[in-house]
Protein backbone atom coordinates (compact mmCIF):
# COMPACT_ATOMS: atom_id res chain seq x y z
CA UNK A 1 13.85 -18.10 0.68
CA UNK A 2 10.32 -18.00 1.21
CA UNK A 3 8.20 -14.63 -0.76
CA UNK A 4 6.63 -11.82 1.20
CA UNK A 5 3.17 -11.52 1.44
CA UNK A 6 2.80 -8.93 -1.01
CA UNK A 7 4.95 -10.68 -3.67
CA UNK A 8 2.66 -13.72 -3.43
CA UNK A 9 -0.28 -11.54 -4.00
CA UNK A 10 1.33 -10.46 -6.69
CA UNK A 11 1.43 -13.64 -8.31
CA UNK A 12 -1.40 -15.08 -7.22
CA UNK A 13 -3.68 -12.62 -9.46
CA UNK A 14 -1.38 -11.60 -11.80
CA UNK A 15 -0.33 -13.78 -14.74
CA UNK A 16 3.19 -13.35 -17.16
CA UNK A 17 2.93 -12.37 -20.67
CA UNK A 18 4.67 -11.39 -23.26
CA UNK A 19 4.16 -9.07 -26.53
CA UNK A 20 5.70 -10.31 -30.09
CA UNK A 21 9.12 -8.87 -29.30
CA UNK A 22 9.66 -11.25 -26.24
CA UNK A 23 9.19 -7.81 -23.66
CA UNK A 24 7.23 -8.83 -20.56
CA UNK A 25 3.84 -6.84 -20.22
CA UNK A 26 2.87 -5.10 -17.44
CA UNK A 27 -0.58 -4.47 -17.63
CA UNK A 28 -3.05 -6.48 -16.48
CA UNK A 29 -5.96 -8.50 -17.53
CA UNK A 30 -9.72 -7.05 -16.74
CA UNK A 31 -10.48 -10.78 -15.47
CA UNK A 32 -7.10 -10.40 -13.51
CA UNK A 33 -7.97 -7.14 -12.11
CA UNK A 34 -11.77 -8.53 -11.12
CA UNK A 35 -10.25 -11.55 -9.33
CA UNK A 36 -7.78 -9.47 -7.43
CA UNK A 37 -11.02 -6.88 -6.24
CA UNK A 38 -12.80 -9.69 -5.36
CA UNK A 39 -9.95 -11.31 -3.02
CA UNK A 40 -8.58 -8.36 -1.55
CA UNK A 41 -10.25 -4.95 -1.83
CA UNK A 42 -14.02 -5.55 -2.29
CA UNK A 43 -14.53 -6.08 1.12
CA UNK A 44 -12.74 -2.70 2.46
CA UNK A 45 -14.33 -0.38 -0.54
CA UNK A 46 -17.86 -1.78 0.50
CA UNK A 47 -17.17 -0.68 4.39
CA UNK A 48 -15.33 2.70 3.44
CA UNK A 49 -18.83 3.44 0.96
CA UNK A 50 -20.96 2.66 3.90
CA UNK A 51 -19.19 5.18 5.98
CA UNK A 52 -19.47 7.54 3.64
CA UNK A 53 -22.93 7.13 2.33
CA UNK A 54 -23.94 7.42 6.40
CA UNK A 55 -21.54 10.85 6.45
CA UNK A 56 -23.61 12.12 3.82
CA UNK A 57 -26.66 11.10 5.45
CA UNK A 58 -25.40 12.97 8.54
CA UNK A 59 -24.58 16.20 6.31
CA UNK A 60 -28.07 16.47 4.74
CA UNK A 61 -30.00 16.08 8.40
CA UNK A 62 -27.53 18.93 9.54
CA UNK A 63 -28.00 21.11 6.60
CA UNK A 64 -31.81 20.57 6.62
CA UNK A 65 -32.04 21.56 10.57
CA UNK A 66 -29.88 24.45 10.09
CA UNK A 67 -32.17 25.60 7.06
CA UNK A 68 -35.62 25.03 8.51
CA UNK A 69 -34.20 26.82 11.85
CA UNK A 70 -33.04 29.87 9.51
CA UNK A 71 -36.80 30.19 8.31
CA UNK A 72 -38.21 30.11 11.16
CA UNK A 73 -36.10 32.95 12.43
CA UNK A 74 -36.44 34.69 9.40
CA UNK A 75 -39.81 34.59 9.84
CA UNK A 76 -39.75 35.67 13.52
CA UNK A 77 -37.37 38.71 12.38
CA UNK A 78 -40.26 39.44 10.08
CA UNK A 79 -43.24 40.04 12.80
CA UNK A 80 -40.93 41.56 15.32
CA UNK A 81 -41.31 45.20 14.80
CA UNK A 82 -39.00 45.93 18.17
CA UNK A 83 -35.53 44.98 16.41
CA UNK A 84 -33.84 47.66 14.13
CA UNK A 85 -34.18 46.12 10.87
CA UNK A 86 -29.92 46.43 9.82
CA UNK A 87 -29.43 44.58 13.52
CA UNK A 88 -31.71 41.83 12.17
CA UNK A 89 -29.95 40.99 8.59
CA UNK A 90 -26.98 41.13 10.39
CA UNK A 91 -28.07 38.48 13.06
CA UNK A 92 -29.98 36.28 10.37
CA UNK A 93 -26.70 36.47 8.06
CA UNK A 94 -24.46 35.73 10.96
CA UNK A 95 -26.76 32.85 12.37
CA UNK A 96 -26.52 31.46 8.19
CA UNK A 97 -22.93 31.47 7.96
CA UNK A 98 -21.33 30.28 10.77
CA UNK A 99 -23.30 26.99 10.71
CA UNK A 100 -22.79 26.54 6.84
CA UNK A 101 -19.49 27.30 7.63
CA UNK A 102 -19.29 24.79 10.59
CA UNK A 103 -21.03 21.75 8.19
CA UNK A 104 -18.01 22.69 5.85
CA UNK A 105 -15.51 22.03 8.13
CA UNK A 106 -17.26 18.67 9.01
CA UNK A 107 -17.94 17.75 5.67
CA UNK A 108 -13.98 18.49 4.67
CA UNK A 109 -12.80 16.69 8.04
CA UNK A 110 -14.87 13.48 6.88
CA UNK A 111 -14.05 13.86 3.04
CA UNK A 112 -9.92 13.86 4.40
CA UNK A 113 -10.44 10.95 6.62
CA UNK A 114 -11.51 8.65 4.00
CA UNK A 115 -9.30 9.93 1.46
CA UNK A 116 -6.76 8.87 4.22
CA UNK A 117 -7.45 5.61 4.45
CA UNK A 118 -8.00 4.85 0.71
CA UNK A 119 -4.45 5.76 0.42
CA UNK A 120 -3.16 3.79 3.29
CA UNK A 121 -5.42 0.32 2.69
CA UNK A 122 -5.91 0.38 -1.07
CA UNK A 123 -4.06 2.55 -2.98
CA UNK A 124 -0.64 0.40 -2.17
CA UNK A 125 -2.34 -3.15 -2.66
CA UNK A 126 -3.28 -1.58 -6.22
CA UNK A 127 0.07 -0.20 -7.02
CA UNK A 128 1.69 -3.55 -5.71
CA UNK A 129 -0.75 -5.09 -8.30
CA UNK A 130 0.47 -3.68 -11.12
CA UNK A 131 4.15 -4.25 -10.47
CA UNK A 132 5.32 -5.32 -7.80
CA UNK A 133 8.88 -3.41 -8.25
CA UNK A 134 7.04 -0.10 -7.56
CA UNK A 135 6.71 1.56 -4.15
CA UNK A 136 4.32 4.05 -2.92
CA UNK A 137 4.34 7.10 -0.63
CA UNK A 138 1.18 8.96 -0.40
CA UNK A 139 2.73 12.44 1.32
CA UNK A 140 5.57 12.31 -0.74
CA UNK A 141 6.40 13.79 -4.49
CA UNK A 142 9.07 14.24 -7.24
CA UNK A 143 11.70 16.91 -5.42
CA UNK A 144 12.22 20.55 -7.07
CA UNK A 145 15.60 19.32 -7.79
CA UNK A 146 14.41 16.70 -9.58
CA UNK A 147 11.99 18.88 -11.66
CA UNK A 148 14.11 21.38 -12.03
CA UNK A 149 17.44 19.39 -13.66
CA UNK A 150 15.20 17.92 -16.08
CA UNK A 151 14.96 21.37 -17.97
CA UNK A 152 11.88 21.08 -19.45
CA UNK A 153 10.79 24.66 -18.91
CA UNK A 154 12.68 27.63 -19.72
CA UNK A 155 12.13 29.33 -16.53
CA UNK A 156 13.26 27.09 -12.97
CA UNK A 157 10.63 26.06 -10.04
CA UNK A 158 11.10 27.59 -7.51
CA UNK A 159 8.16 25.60 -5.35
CA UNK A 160 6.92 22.37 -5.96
CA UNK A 161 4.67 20.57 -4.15
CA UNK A 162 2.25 16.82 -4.75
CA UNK A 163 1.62 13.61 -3.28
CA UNK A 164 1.65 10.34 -4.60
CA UNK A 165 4.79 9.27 -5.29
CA UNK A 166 5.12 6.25 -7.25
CA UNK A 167 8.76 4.84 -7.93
CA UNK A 168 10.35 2.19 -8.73
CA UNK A 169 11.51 0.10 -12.14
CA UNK A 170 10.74 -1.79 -15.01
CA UNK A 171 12.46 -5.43 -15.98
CA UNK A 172 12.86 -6.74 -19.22
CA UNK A 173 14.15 -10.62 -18.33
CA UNK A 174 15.32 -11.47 -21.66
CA UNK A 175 17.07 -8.48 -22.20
CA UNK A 176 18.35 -7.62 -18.90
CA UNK A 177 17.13 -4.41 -19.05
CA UNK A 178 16.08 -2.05 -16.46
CA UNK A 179 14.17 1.16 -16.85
CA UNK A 180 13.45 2.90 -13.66
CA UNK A 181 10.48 4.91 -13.54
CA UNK A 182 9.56 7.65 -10.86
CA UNK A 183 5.84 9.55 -11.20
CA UNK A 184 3.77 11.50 -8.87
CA UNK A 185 1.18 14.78 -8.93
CA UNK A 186 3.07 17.51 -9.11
CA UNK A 187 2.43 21.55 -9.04
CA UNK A 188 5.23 23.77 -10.22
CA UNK A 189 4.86 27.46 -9.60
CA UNK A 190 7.81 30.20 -10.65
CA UNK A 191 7.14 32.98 -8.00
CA UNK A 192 10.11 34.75 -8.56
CA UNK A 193 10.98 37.77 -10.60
CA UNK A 194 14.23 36.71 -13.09
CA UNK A 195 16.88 38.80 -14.29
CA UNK A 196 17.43 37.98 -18.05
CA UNK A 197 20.63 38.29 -20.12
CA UNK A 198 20.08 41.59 -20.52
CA UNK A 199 19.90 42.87 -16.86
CA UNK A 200 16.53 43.22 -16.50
CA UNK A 201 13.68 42.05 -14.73
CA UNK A 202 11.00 39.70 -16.16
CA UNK A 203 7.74 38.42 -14.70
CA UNK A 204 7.81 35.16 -12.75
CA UNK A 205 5.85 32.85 -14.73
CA UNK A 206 3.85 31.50 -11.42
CA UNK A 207 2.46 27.81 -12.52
CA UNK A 208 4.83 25.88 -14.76
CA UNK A 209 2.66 22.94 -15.00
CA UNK A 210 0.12 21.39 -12.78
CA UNK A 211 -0.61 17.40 -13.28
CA UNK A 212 0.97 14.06 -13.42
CA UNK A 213 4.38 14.17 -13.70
CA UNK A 214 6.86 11.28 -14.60
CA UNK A 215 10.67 10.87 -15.21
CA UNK A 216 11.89 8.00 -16.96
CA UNK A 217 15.54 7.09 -17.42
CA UNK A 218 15.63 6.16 -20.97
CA UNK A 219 19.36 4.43 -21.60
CA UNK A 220 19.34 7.05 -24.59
CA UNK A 221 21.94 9.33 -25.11
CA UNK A 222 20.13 12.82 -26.92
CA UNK A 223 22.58 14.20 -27.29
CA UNK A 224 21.77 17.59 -25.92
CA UNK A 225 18.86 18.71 -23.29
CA UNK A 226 15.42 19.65 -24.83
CA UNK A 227 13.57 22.60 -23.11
CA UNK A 228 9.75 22.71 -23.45
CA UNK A 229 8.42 26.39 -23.19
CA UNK A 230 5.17 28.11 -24.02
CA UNK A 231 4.31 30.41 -26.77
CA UNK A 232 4.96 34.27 -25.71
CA UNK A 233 1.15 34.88 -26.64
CA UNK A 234 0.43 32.52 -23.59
CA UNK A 235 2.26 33.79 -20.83
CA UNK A 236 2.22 37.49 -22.62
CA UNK A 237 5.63 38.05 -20.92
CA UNK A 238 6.90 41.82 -20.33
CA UNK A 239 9.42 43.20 -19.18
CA UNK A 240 9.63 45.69 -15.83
């Protein structure tokens, strides 16, 4: 059965080795990496920075017309002695804001759009790259049932939200071992007041954690779970 496309770019710039225990290593090579940009991604990075260096361009010509206009009216606030002086600041500050706030929203729109597309042309060529076993989802992220069964905070999430999922396992050929490994970004906020053993109410912790999160299924048995919680003097919990 012939390979997929991606699995022969996989091998094509990507070459097996092994550490001194016989374990097949997963990183890759700078000279690896270089060939691979050069044959597959240089060309797209080069035409997304072109579109952004001429979106910037764009941005400073807007925000230099809308400043040289604002001086100019400033200055014809200043020699009109007809307006009522409050009516004027409130004009001048209106006719500042709304077009900083309109180059904002064009700046943010453009900034999205090419964060867009890095994820959906280059971000999976580059995760394929590194192992071709993993998968990636840009909208999507480890669940709160996930995070949550892992116990590694005292208190539960009760929201969790990311992108970036990454998923998918490790091989060991020798061995015939499999490790599979699931990561994204991750924010984990506790919202919600608790009642502890006691009856009472504590404070909800808001954010857990905020970062790159991974589980790993280790075939390790511990034994017992392992709960990860902050010093008191950190959160400075009290009771209400």
């Amino acid at each position: 059965m012939s390979k997929n496309k991606d699995d022969s770019l996989h091998d094509t710039y990507t070459s097996e080795r092994t550490n001194h225990y016989g374990l097949q290593i997963f990183s890759r090579t700078k000279d690896e990496f270089i060939n691979f940009y050069k044959n597959e991604l240089e060309n797209k990075i080069v035409e997304l920075e072109k579109v952004r260096k001429d979106k910037w361009s764009q941005l400073k010509t807007l925000l230099l017309i809308i400043i040289v206009s604002w001086l100019i009216l400033v200055y014809l606030f200043y020699i009109d002695e007809t307006t009522e002086p409050f009516l004027k600041y409130i004009m001048l500050f209106n006719l500042f804001v709304f077009p900083l706030g309109f180059s904002a929203l064009r700046y943010t729109k453009w900034k999205n759009s090419i964060e867009a597309e890095i994820k959906e042309s280059i971000m999976p060529k580059m995760v394929h790259f590194m192992n071709p076993n993993f998968s990636y989802d840009p909208e999507a992220h480890i669940s709160q049932e996930t995070f949550n069964d892992m116990y590694l905070f005292k208190h539960r999430a009760d929201h969790v939200s990311g992108d970036d999922l990454i998923e998918g396992f490790v091989f060991d050929e020798k061995e015939k071992a499999q490790t599979n490994v699931t990561y994204s970004e991750v924010v984990a906020l506790n919202m919600n007041k608790v009642i502890n053993k006691k009856g009472k109410k504590q404070k909800a912790l808001k954010l857990l954690t905020l970062g790159l999160f991974f589980k790993v299924d280790f075939n390790k048995d511990f034994g017992q779970s392992i709960t990860i919680a902050k010093p008191r003097w950190v959160f400075k919990e009290e009771e209400v």
